[in-house]
PDB file of N, CA and C in Angstrom:
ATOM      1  N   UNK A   1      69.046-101.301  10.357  1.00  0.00           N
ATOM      2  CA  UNK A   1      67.942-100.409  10.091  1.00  0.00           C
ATOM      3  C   UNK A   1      68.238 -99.654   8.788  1.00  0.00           C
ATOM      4  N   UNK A   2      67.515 -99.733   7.843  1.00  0.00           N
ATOM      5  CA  UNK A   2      67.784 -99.260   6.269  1.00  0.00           C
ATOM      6  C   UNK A   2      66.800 -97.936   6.248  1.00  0.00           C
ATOM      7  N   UNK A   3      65.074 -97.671   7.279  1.00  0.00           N
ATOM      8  CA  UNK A   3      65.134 -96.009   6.923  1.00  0.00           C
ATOM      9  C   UNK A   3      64.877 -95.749   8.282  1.00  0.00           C
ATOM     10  N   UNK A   4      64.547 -94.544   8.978  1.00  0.00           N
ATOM     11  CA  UNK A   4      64.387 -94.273  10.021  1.00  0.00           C
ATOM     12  C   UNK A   4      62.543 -93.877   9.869  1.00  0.00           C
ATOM     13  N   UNK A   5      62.578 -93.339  11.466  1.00  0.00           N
ATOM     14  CA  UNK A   5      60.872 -92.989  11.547  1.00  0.00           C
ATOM     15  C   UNK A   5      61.169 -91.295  12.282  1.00  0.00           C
ATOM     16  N   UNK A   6      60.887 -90.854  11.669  1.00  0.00           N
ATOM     17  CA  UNK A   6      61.094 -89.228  12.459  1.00  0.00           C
ATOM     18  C   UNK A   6      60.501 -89.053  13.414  1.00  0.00           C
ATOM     19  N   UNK A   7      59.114 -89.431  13.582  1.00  0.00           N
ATOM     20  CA  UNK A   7      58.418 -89.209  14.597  1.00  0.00           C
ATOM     21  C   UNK A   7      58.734 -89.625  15.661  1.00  0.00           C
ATOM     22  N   UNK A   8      59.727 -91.160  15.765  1.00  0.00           N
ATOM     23  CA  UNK A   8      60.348 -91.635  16.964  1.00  0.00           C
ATOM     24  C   UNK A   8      61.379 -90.760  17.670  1.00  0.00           C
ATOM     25  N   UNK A   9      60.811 -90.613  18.548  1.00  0.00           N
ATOM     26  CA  UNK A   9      62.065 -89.759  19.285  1.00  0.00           C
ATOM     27  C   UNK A   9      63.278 -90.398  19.651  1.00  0.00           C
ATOM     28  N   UNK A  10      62.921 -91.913  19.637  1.00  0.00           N
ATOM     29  CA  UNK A  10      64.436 -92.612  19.939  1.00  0.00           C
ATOM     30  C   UNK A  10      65.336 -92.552  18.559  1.00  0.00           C
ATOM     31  N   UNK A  11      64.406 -92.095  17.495  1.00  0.00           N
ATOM     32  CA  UNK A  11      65.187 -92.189  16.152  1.00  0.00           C
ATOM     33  C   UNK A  11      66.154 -91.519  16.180  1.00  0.00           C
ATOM     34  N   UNK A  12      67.515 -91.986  14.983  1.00  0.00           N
ATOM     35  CA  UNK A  12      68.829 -91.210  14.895  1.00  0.00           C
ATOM     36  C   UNK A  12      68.417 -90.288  13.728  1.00  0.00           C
ATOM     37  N   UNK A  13      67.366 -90.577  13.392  1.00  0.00           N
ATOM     38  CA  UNK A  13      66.791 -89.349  11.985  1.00  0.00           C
ATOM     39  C   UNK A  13      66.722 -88.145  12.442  1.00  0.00           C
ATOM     40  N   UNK A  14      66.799 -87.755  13.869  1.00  0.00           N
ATOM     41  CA  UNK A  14      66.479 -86.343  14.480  1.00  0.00           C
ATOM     42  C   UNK A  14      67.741 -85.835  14.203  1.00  0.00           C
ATOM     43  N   UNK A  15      68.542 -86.516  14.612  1.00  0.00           N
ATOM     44  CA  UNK A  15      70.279 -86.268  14.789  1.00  0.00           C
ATOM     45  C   UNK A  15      70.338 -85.599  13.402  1.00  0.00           C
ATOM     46  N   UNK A  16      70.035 -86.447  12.363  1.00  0.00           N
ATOM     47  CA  UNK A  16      70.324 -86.091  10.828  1.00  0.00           C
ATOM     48  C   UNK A  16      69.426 -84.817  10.603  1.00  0.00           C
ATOM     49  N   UNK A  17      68.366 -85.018  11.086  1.00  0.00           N
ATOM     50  CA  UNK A  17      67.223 -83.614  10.493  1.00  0.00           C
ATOM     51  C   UNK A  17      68.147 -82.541  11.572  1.00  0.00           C
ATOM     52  N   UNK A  18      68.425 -82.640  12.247  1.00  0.00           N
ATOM     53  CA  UNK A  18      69.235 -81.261  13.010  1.00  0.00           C
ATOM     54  C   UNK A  18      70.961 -80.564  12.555  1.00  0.00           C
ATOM     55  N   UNK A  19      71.235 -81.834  11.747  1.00  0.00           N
ATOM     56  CA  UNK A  19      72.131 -81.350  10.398  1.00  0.00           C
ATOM     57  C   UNK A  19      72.148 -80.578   9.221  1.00  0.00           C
ATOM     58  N   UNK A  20      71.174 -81.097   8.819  1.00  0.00           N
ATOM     59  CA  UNK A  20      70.694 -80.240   7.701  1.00  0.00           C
ATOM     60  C   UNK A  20      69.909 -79.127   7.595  1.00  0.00           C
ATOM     61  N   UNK A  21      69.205 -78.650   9.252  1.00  0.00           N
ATOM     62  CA  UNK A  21      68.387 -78.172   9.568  1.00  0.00           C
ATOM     63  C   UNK A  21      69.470 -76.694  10.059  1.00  0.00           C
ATOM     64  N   UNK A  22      70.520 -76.852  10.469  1.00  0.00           N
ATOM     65  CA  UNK A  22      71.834 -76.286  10.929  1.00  0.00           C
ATOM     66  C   UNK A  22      72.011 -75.008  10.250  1.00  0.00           C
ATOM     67  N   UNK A  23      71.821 -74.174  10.679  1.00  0.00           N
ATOM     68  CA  UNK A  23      71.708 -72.684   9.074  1.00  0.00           C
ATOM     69  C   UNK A  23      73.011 -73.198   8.503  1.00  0.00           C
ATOM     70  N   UNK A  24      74.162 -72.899   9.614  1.00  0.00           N
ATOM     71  CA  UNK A  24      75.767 -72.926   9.007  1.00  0.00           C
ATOM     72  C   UNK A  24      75.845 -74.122   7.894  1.00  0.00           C
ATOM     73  N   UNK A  25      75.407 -75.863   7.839  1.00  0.00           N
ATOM     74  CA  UNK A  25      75.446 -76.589   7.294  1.00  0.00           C
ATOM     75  C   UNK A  25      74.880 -76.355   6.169  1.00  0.00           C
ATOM     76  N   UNK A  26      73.735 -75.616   5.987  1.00  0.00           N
ATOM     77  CA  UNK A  26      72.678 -75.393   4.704  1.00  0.00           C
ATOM     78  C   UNK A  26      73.617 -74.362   3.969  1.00  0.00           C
ATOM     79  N   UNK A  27      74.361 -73.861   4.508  1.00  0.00           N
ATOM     80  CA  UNK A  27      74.814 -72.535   3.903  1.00  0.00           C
ATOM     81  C   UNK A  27      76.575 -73.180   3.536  1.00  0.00           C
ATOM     82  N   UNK A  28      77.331 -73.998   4.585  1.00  0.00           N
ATOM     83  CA  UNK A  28      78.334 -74.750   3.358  1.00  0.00           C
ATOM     84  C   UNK A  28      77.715 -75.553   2.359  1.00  0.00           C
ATOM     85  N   UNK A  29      76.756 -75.985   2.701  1.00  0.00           N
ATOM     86  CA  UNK A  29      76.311 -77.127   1.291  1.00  0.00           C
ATOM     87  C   UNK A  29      76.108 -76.601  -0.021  1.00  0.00           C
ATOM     88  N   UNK A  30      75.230 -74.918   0.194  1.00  0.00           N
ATOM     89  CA  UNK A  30      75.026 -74.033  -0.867  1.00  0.00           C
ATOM     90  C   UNK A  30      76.459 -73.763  -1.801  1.00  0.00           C
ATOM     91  N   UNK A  31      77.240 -73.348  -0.611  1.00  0.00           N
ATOM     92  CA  UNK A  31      78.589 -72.898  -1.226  1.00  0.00           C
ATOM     93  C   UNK A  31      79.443 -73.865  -2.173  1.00  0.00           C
ATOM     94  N   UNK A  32      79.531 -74.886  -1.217  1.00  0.00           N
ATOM     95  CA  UNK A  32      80.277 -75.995  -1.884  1.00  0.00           C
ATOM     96  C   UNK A  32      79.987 -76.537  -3.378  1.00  0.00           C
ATOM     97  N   UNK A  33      78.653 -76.315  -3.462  1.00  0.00           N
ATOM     98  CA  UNK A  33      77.853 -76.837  -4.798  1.00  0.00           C
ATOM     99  C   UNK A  33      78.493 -76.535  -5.869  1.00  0.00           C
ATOM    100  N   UNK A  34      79.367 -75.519  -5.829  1.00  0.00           N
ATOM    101  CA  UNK A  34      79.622 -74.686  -6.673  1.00  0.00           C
ATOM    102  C   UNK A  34      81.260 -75.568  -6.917  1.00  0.00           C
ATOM    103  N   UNK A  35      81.261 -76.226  -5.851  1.00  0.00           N
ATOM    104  CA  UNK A  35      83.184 -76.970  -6.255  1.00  0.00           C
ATOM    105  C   UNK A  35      84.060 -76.921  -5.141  1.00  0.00           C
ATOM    106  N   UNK A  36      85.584 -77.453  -5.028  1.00  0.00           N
ATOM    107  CA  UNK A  36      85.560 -77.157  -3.420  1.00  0.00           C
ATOM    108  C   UNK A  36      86.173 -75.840  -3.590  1.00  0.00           C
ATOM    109  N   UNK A  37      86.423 -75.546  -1.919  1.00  0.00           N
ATOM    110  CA  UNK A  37      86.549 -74.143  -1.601  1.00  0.00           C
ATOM    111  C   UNK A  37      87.663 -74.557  -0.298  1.00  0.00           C
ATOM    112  N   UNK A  38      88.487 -73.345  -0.149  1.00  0.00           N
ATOM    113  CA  UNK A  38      89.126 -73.192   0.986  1.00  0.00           C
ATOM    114  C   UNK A  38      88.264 -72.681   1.824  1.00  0.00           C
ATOM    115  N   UNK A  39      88.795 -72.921   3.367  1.00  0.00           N
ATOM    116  CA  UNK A  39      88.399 -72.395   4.758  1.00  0.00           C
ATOM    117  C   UNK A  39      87.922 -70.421   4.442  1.00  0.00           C
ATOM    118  N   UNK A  40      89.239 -69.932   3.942  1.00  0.00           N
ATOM    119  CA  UNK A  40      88.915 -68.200   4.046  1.00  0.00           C
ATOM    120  C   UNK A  40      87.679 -68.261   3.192  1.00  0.00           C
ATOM    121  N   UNK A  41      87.365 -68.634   2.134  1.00  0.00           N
ATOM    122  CA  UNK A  41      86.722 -68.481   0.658  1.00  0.00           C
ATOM    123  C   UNK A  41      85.242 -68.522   1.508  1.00  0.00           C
ATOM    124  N   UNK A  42      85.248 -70.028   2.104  1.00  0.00           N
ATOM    125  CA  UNK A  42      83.691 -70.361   2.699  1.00  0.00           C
ATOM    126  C   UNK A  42      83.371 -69.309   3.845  1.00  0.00           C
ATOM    127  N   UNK A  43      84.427 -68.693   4.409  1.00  0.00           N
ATOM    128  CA  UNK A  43      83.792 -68.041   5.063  1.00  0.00           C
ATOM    129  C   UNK A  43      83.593 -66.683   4.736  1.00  0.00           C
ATOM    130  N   UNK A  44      84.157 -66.263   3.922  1.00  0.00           N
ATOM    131  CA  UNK A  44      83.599 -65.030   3.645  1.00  0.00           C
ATOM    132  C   UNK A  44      82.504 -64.782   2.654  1.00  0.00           C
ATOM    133  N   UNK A  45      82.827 -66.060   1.718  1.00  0.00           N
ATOM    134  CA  UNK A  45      81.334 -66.216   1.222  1.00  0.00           C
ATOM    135  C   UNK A  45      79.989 -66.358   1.893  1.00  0.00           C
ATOM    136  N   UNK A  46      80.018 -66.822   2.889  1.00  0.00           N
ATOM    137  CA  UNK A  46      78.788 -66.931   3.977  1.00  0.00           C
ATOM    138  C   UNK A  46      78.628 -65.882   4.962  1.00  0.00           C
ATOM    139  N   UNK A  47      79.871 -65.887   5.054  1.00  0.00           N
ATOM    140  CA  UNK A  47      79.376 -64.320   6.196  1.00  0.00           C
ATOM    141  C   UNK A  47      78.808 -64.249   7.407  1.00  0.00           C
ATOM    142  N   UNK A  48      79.402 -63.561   8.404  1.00  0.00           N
ATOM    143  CA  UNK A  48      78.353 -63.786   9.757  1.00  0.00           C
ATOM    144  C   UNK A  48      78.792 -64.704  10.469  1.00  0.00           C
ATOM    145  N   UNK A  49      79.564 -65.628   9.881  1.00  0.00           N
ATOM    146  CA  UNK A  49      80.418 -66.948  10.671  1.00  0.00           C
ATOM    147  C   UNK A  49      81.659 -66.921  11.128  1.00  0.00           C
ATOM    148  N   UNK A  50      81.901 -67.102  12.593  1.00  0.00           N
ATOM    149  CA  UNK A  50      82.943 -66.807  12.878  1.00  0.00           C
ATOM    150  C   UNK A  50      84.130 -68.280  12.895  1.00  0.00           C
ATOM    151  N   UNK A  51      85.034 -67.871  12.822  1.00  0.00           N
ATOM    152  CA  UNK A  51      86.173 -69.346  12.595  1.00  0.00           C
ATOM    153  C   UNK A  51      85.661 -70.574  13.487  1.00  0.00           C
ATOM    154  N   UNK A  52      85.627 -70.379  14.797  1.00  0.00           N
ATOM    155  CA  UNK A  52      85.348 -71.290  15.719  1.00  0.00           C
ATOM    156  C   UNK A  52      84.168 -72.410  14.600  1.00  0.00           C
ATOM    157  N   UNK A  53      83.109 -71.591  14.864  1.00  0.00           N
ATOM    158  CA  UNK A  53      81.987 -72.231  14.256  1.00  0.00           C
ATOM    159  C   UNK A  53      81.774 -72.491  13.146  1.00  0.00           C
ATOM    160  N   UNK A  54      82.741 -72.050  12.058  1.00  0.00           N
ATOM    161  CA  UNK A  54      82.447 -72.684  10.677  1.00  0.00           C
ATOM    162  C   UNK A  54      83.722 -74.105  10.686  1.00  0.00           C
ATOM    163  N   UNK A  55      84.877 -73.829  11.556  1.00  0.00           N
ATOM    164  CA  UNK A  55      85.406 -75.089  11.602  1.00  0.00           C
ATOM    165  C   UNK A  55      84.790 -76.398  12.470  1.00  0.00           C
ATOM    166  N   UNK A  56      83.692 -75.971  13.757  1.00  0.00           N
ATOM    167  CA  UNK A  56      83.171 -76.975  14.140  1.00  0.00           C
ATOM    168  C   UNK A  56      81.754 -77.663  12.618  1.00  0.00           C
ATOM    169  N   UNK A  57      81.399 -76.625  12.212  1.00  0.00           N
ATOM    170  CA  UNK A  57      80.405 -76.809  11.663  1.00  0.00           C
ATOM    171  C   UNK A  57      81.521 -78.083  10.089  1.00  0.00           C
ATOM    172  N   UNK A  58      82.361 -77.717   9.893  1.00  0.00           N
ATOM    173  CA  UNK A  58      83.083 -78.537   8.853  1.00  0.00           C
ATOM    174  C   UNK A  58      83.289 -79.857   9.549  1.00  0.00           C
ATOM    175  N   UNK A  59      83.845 -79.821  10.441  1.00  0.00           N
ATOM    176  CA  UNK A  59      84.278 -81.159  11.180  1.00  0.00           C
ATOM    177  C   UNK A  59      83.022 -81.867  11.004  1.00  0.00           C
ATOM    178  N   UNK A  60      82.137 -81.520  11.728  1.00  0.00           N
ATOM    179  CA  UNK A  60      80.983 -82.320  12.008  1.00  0.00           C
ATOM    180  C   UNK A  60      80.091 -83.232  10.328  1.00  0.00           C
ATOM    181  N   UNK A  61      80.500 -81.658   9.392  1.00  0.00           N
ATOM    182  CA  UNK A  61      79.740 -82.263   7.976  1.00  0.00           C
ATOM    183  C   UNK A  61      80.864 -83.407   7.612  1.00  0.00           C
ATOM    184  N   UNK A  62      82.146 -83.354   8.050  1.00  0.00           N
ATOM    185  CA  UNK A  62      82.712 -84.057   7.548  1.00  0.00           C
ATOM    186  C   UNK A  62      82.784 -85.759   8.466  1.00  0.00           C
ATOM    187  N   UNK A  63      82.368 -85.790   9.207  1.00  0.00           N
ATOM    188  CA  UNK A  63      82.289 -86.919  10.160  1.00  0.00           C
ATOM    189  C   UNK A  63      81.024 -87.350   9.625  1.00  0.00           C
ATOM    190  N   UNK A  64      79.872 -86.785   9.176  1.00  0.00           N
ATOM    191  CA  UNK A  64      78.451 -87.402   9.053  1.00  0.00           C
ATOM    192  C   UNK A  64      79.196 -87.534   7.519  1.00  0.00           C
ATOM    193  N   UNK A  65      79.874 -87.286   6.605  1.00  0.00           N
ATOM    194  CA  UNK A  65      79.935 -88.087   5.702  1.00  0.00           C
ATOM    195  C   UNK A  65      79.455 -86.994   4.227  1.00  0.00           C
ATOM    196  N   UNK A  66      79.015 -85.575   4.795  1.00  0.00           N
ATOM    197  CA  UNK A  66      79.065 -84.843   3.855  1.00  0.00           C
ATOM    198  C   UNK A  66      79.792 -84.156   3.081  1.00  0.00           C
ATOM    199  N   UNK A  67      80.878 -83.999   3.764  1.00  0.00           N
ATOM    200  CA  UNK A  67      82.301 -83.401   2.995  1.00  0.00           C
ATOM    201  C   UNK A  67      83.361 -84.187   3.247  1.00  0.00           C
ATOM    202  N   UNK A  68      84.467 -83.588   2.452  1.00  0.00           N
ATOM    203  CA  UNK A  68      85.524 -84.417   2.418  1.00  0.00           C
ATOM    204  C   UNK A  68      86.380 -82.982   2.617  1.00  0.00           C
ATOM    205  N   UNK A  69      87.557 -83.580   3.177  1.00  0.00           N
ATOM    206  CA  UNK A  69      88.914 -82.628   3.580  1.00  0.00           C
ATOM    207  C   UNK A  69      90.069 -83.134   2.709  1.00  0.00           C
ATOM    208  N   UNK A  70      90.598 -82.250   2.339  1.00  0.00           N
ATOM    209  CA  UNK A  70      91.799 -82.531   1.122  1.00  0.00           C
ATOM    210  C   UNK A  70      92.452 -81.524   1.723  1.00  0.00           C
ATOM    211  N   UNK A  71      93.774 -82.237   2.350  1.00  0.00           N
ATOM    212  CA  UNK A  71      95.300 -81.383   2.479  1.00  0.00           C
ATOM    213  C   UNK A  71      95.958 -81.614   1.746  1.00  0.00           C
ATOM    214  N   UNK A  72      96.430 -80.312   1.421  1.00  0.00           N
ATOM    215  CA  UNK A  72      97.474 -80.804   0.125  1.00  0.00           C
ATOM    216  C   UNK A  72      99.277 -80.478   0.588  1.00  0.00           C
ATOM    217  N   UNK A  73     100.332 -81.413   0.333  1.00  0.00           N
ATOM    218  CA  UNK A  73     101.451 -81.201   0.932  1.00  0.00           C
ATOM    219  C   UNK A  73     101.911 -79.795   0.203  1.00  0.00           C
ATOM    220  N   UNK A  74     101.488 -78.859   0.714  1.00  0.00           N
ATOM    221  CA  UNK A  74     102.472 -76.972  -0.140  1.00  0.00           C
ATOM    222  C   UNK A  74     102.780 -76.111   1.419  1.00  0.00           C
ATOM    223  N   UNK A  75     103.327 -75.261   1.132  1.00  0.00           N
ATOM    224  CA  UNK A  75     103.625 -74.147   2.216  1.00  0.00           C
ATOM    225  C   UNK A  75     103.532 -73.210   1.799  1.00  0.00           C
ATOM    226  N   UNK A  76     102.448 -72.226   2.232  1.00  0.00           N
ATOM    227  CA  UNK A  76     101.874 -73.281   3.120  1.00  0.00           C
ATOM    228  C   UNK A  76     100.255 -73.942   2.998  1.00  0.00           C
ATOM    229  N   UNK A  77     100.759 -74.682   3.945  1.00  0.00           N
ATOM    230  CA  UNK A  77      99.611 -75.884   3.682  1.00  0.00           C
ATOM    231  C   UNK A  77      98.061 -75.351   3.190  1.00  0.00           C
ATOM    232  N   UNK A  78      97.225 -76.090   2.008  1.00  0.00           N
ATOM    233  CA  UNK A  78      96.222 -75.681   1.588  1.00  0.00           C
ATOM    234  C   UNK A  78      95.355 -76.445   1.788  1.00  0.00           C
ATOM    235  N   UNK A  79      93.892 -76.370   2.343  1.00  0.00           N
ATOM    236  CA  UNK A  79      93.154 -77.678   2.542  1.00  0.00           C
ATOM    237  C   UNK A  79      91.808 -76.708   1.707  1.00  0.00           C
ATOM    238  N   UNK A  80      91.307 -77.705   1.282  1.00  0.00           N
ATOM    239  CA  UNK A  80      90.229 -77.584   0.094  1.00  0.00           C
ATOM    240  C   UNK A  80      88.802 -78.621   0.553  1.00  0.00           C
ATOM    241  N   UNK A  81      88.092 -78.218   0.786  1.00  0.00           N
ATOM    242  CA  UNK A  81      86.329 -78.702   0.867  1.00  0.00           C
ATOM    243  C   UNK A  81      85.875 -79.007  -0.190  1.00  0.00           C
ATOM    244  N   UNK A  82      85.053 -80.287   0.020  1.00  0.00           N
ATOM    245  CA  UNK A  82      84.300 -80.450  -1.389  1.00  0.00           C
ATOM    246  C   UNK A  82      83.233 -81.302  -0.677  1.00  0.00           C
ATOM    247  N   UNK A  83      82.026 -81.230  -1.374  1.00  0.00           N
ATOM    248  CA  UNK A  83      80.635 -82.204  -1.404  1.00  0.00           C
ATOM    249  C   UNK A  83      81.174 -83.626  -1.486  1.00  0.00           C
ATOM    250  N   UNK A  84      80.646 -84.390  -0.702  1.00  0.00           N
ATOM    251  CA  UNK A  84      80.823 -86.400  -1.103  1.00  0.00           C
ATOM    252  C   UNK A  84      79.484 -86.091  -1.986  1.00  0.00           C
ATOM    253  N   UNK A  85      79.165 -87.526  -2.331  1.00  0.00           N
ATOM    254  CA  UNK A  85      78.348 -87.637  -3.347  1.00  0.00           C
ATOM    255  C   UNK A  85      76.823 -87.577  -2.160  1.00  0.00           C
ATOM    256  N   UNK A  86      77.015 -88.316  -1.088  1.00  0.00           N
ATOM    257  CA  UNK A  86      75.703 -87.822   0.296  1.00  0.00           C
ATOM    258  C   UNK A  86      75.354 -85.966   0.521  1.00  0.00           C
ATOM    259  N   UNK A  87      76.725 -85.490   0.255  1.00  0.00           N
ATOM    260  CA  UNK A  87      76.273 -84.457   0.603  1.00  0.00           C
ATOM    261  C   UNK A  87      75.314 -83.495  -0.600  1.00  0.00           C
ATOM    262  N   UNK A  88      75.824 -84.194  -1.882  1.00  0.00           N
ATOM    263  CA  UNK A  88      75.438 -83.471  -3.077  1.00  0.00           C
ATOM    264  C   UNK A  88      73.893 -84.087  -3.285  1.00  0.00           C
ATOM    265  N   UNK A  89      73.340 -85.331  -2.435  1.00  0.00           N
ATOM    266  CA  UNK A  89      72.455 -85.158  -2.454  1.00  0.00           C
ATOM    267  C   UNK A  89      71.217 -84.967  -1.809  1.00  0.00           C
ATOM    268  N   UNK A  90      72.025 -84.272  -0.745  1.00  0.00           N
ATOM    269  CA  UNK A  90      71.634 -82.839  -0.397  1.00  0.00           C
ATOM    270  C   UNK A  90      70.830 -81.514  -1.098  1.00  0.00           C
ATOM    271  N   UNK A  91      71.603 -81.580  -1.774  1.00  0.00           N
ATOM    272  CA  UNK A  91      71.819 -80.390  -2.907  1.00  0.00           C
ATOM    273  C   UNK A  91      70.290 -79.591  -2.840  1.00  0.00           C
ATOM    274  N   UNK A  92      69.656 -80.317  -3.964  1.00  0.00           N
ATOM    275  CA  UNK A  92      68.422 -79.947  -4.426  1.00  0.00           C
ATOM    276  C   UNK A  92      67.102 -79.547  -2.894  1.00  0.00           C
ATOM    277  N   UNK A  93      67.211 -80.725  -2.074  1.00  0.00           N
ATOM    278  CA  UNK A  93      65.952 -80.019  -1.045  1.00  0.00           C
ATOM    279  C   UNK A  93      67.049 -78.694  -0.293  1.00  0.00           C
ATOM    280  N   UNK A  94      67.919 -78.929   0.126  1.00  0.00           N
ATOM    281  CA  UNK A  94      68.319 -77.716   0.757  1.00  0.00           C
ATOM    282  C   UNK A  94      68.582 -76.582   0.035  1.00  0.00           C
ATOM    283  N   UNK A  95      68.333 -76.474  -1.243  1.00  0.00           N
ATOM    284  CA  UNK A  95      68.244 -75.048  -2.355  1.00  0.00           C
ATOM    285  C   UNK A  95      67.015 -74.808  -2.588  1.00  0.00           C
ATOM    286  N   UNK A  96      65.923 -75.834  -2.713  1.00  0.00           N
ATOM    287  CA  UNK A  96      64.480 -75.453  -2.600  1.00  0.00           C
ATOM    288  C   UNK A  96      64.157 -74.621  -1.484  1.00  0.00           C
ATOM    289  N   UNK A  97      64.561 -75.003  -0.349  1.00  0.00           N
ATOM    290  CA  UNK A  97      64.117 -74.139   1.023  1.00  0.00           C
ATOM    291  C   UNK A  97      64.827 -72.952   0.466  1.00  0.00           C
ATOM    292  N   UNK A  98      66.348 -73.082   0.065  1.00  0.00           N
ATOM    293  CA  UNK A  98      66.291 -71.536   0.527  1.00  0.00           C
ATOM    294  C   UNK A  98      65.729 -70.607  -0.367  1.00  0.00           C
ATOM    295  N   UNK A  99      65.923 -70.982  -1.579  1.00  0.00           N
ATOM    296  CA  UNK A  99      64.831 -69.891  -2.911  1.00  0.00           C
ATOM    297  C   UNK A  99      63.298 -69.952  -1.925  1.00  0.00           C
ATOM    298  N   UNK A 100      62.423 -70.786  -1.532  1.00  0.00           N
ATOM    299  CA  UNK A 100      61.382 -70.663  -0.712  1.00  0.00           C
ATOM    300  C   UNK A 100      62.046 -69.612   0.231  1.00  0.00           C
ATOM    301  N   UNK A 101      62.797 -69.243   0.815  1.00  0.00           N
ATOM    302  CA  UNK A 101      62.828 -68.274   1.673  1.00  0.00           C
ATOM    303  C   UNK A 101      63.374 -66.906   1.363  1.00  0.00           C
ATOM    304  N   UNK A 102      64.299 -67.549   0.395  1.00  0.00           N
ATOM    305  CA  UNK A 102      64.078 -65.840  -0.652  1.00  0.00           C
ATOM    306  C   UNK A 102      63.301 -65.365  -0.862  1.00  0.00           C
ATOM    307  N   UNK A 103      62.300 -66.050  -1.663  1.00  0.00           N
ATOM    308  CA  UNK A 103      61.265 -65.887  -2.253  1.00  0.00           C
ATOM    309  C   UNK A 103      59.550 -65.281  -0.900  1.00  0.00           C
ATOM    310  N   UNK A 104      59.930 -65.708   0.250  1.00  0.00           N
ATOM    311  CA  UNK A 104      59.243 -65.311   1.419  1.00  0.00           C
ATOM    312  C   UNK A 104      59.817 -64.277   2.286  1.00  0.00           C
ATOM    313  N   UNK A 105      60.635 -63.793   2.503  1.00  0.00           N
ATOM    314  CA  UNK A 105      61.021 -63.326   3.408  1.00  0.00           C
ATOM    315  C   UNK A 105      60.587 -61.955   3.795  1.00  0.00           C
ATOM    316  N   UNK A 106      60.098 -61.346   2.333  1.00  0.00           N
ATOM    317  CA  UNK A 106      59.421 -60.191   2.647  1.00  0.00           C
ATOM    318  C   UNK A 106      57.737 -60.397   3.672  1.00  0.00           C
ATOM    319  N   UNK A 107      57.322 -61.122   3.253  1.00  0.00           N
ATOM    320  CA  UNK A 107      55.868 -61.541   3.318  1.00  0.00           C
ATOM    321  C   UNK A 107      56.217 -61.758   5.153  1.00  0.00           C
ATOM    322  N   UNK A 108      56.911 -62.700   5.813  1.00  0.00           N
ATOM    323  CA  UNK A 108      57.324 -63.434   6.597  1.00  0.00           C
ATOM    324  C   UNK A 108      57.225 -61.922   7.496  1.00  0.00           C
ATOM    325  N   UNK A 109      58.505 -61.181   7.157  1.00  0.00           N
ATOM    326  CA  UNK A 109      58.634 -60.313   8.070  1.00  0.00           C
ATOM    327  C   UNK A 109      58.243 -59.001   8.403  1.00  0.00           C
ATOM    328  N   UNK A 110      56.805 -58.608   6.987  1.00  0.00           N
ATOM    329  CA  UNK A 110      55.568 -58.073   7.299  1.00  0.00           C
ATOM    330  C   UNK A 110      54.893 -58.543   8.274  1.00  0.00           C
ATOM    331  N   UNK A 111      54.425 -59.961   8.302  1.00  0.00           N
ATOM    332  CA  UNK A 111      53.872 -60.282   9.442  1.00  0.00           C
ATOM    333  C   UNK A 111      54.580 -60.178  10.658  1.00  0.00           C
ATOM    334  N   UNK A 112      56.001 -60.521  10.737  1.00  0.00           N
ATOM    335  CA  UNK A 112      56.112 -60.469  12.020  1.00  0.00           C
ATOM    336  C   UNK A 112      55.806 -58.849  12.665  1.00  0.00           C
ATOM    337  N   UNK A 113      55.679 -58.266  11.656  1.00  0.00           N
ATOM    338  CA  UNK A 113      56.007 -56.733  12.644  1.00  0.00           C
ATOM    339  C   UNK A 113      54.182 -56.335  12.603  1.00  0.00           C
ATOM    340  N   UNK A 114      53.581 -56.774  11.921  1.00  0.00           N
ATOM    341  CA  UNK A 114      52.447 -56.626  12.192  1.00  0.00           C
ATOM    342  C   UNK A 114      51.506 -57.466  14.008  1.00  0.00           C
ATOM    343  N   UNK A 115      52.609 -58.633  14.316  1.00  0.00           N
ATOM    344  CA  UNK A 115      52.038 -59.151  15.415  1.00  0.00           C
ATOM    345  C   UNK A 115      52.922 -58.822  17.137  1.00  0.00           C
ATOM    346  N   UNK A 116      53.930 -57.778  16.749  1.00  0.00           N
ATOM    347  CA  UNK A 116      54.894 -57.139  17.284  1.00  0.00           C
ATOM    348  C   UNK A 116      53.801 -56.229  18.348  1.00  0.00           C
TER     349      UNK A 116
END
């Protein structure tokens, strides 16, 4: 199978749209863009994420093929994140959304308190 059908629910495209769809994933991909990064770096750059979940959230980008893990032999040991070339192209729709939500968020959460 070379593309998927989203609308199929038997599709594995859901699997993928619930990756990228992932706040934590949208928010290493942002980071990473920038080059790799250590574990402390990404997380304090993102914020709000606690260890558990930014290391499940790495594992997982890194099993679907979006990042790569680099240990390096020092003491002590340093491991470094970086974009594969799948994940970088990524890049561009998952930075459109979020400037779209920069760019909304005021508007967004006028309304919500108006239907409050």
């Amino acid at each position: 199978m070379d593309t998927g059908d989203i609308f199929d629910p038997n599709c594995p495209t859901r699997v993928v749209l619930d990756r990228i769809g992932d706040k934590w994933s949208a928010l290493v991909l942002l980071c990473l863009a920038d080059g790799p990064m250590r574990f402390t770096r990404l997380r304090s750059r993102i914020g709000g994420v606690t260890p558990k979940v930014l290391t499940q959230t790495l594992r997982t980008m890194e099993q679907d093929g979006l990042i790569t893990r680099e240990v390096f032999a020092e003491v002590p040991p340093r491991v470094e994140y970086a974009l594969t070339d799948l994940g970088r192209s990524l890049h561009d729709p998952i930075s459109a959304v979020a400037t779209w939500a920069e760019t909304h968020v005021a508007e967004i959460l006028r309304r919500r308190e108006r239907s409050a």
